[in-house]
N, C-alpha and C. Protein backbone atom coordinates (compact mmCIF):
# COMPACT_ATOMS: atom_id res chain seq x y z
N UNK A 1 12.99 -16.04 17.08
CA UNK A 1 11.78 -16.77 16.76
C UNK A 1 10.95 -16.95 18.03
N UNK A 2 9.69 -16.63 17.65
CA UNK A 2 9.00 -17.29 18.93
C UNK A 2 8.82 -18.73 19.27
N UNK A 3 8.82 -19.09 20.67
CA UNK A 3 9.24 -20.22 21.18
C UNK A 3 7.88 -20.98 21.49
N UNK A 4 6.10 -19.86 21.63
CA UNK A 4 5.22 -20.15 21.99
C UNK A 4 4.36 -20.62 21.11
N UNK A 5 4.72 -19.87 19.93
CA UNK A 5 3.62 -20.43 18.69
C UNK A 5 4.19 -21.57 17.58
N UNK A 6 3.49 -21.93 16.96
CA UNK A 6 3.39 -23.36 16.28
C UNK A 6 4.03 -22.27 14.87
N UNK A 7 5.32 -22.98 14.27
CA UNK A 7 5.84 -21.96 13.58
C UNK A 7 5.70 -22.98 12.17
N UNK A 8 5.30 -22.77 11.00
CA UNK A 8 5.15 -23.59 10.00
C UNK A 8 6.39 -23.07 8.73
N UNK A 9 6.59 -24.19 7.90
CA UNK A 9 7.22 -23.24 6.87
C UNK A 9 6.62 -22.46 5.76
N UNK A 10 7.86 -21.62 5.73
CA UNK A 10 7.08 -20.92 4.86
C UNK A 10 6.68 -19.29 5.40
N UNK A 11 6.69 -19.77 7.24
CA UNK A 11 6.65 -18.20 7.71
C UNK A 11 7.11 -17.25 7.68
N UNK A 12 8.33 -17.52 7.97
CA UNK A 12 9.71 -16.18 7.42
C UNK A 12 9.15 -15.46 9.36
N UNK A 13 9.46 -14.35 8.68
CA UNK A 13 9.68 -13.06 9.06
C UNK A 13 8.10 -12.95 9.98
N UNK A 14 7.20 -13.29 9.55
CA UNK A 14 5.86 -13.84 10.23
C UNK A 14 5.94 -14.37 11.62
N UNK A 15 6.83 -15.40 11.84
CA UNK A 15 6.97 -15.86 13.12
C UNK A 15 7.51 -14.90 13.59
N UNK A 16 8.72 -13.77 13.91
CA UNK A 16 9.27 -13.14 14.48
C UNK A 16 8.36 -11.95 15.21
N UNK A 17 9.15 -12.19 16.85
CA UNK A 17 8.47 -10.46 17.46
C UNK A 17 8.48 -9.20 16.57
N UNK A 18 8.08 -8.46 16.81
CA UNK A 18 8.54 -6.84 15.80
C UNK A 18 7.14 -6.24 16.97
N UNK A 19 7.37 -4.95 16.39
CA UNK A 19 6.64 -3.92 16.78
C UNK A 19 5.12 -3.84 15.83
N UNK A 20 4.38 -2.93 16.40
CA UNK A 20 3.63 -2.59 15.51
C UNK A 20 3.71 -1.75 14.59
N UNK A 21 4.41 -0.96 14.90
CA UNK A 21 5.11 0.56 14.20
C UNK A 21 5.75 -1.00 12.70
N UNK A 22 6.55 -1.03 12.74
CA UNK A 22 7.32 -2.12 11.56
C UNK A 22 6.27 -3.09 11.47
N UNK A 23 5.42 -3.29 11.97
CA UNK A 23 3.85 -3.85 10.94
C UNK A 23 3.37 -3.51 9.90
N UNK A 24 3.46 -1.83 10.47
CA UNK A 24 2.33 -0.74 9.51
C UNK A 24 2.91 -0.38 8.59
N UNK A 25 3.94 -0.38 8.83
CA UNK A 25 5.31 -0.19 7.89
C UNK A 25 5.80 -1.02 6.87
N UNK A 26 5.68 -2.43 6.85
CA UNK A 26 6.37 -3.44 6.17
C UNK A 26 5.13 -4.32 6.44
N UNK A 27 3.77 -3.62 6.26
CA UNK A 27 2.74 -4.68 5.87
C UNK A 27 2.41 -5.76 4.82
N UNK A 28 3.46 -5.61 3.63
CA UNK A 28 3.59 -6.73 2.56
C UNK A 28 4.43 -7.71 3.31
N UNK A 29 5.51 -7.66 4.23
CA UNK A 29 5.95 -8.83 4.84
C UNK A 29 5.13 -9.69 5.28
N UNK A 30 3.80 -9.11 5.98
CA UNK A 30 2.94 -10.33 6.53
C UNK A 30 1.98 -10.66 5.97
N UNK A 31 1.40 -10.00 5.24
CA UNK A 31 0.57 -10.44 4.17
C UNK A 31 0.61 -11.88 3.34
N UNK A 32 -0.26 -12.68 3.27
CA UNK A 32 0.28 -13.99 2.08
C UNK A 32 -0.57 -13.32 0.71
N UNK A 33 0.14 -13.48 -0.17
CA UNK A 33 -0.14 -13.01 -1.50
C UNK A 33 -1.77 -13.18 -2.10
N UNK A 34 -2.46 -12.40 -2.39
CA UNK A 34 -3.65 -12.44 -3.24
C UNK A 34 -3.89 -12.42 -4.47
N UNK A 35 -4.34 -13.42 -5.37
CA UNK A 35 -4.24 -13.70 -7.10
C UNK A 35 -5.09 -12.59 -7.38
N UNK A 36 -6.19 -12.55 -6.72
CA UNK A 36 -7.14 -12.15 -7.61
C UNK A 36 -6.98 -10.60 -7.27
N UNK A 37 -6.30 -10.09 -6.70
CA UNK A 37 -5.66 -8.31 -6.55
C UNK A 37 -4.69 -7.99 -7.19
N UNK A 38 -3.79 -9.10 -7.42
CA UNK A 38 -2.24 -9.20 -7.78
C UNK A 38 -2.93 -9.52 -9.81
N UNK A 39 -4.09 -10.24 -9.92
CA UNK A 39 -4.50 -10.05 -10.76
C UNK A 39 -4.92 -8.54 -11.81
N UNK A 40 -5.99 -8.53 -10.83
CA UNK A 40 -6.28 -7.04 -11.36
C UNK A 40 -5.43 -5.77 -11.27
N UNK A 41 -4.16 -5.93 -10.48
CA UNK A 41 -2.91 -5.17 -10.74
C UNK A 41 -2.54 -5.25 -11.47
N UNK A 42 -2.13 -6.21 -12.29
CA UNK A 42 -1.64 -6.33 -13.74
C UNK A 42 -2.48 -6.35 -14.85
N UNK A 43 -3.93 -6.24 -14.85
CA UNK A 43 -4.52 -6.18 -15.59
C UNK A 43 -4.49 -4.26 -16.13
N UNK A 44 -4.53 -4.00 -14.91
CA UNK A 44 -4.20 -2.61 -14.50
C UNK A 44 -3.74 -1.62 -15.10
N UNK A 45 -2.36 -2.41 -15.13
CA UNK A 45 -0.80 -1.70 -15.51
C UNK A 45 -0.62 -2.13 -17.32
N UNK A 46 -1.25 -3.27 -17.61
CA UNK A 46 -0.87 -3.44 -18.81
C UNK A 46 -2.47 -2.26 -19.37
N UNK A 47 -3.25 -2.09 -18.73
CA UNK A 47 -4.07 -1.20 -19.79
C UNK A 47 -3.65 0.50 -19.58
N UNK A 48 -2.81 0.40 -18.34
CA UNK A 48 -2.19 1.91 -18.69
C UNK A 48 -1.13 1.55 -19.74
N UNK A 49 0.26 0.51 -19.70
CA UNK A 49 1.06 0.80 -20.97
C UNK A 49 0.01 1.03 -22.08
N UNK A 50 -1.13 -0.12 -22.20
CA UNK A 50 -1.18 0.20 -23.69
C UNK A 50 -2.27 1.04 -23.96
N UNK A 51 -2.56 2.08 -23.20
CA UNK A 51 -3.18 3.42 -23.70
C UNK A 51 -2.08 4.81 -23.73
N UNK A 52 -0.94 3.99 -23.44
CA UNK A 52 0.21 5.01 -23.30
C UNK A 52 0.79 4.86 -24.56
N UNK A 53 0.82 3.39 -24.51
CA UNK A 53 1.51 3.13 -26.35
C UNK A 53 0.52 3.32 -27.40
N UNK A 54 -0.94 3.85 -27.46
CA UNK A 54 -1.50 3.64 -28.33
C UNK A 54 -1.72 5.41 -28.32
N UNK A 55 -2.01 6.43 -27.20
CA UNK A 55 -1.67 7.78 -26.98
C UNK A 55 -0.39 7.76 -28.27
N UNK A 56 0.80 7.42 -27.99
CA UNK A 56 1.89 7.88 -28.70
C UNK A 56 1.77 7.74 -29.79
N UNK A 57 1.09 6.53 -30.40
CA UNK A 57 0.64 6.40 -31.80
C UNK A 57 0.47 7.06 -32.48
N UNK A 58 -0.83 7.40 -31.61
CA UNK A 58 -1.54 8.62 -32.53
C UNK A 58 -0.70 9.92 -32.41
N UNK A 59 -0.07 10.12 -31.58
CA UNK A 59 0.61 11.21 -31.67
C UNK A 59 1.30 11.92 -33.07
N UNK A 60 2.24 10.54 -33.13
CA UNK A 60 2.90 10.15 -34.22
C UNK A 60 2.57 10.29 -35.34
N UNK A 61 0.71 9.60 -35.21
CA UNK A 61 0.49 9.61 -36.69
C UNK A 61 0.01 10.98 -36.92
N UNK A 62 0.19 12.06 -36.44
CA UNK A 62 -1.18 12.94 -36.44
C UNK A 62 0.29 13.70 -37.41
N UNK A 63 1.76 13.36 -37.66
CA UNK A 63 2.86 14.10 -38.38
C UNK A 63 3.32 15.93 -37.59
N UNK A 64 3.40 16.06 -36.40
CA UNK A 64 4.03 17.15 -35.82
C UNK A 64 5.03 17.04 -35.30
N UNK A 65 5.63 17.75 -34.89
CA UNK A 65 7.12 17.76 -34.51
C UNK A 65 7.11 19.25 -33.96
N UNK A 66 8.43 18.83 -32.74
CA UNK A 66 8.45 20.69 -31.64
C UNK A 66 9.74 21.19 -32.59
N UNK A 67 9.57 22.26 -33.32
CA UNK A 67 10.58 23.10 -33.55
C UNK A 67 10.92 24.05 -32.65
N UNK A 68 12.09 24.51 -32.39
CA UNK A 68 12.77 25.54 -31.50
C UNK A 68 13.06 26.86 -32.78
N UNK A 69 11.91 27.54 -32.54
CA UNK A 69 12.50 29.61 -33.26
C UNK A 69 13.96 29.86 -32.63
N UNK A 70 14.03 31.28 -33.46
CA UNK A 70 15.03 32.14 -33.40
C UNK A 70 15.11 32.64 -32.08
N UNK A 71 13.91 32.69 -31.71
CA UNK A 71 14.00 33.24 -29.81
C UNK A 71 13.86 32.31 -28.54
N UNK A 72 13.84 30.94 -29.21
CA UNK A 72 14.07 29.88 -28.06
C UNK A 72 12.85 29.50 -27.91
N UNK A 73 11.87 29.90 -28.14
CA UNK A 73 10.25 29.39 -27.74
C UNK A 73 10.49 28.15 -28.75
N UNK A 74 9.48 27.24 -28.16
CA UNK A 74 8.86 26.16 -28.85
C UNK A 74 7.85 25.93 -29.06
N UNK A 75 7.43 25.34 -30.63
CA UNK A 75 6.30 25.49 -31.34
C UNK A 75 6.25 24.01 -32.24
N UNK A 76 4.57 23.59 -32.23
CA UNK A 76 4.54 22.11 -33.03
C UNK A 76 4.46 22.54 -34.58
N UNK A 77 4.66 21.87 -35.78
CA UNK A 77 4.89 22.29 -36.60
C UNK A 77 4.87 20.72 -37.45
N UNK A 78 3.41 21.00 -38.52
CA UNK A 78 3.07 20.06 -39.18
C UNK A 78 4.42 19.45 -40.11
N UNK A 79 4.54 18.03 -39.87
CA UNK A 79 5.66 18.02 -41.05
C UNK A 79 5.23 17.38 -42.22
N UNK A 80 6.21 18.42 -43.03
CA UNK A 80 5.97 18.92 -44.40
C UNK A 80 6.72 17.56 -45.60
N UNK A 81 6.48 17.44 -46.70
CA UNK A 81 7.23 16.87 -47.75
C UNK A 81 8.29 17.74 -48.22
N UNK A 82 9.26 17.02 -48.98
CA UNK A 82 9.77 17.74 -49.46
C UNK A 82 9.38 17.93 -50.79
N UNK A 83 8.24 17.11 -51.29
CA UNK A 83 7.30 17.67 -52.89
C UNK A 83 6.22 18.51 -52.63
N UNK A 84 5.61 19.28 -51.03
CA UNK A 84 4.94 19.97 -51.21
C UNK A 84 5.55 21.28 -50.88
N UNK A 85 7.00 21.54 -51.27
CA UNK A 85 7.46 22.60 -50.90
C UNK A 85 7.28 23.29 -52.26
């Protein structure tokens, strides 16, 4: 710990010597947290899941499926009833 500066709680790892190299490196250690970034990060991430879950949806609903041929290729392939056979 440094002995020169006024060390508060709560500092951690903040008060301690280190390099600059392990600054640039482990720059979330010294950082104090931001709402309104840490905000829009999660605003973020929940509108990628749910264009990921709503992508699959439709996937789903659109009724295809990958069949594997006789020669190993793969091909989508509308699925069928078994009353419109």
């Amino acid at each position: 710990m440094s002995q020169g500066q006024d060390q508060k709680p709560g500092d951690g790892i903040r008060s301690m010597r280190s390099t600059g190299v392990f600054r640039l490196i482990n720059f979330e250690l010294y950082t104090k947290p931001n709402k309104i970034i840490m905000g829009l990060g999660l605003t973020a991430i929940a509108g990628v899941f749910g264009y990921i879950a709503y992508m699959r949806y439709k996937y789903e609903s659109l009724g295809y499926y990958v069949a594997v041929q006789e020669n190993g290729s793969e091909k989508f392939i509308k699925k069928k009833s078994n009353w419109e056979k």
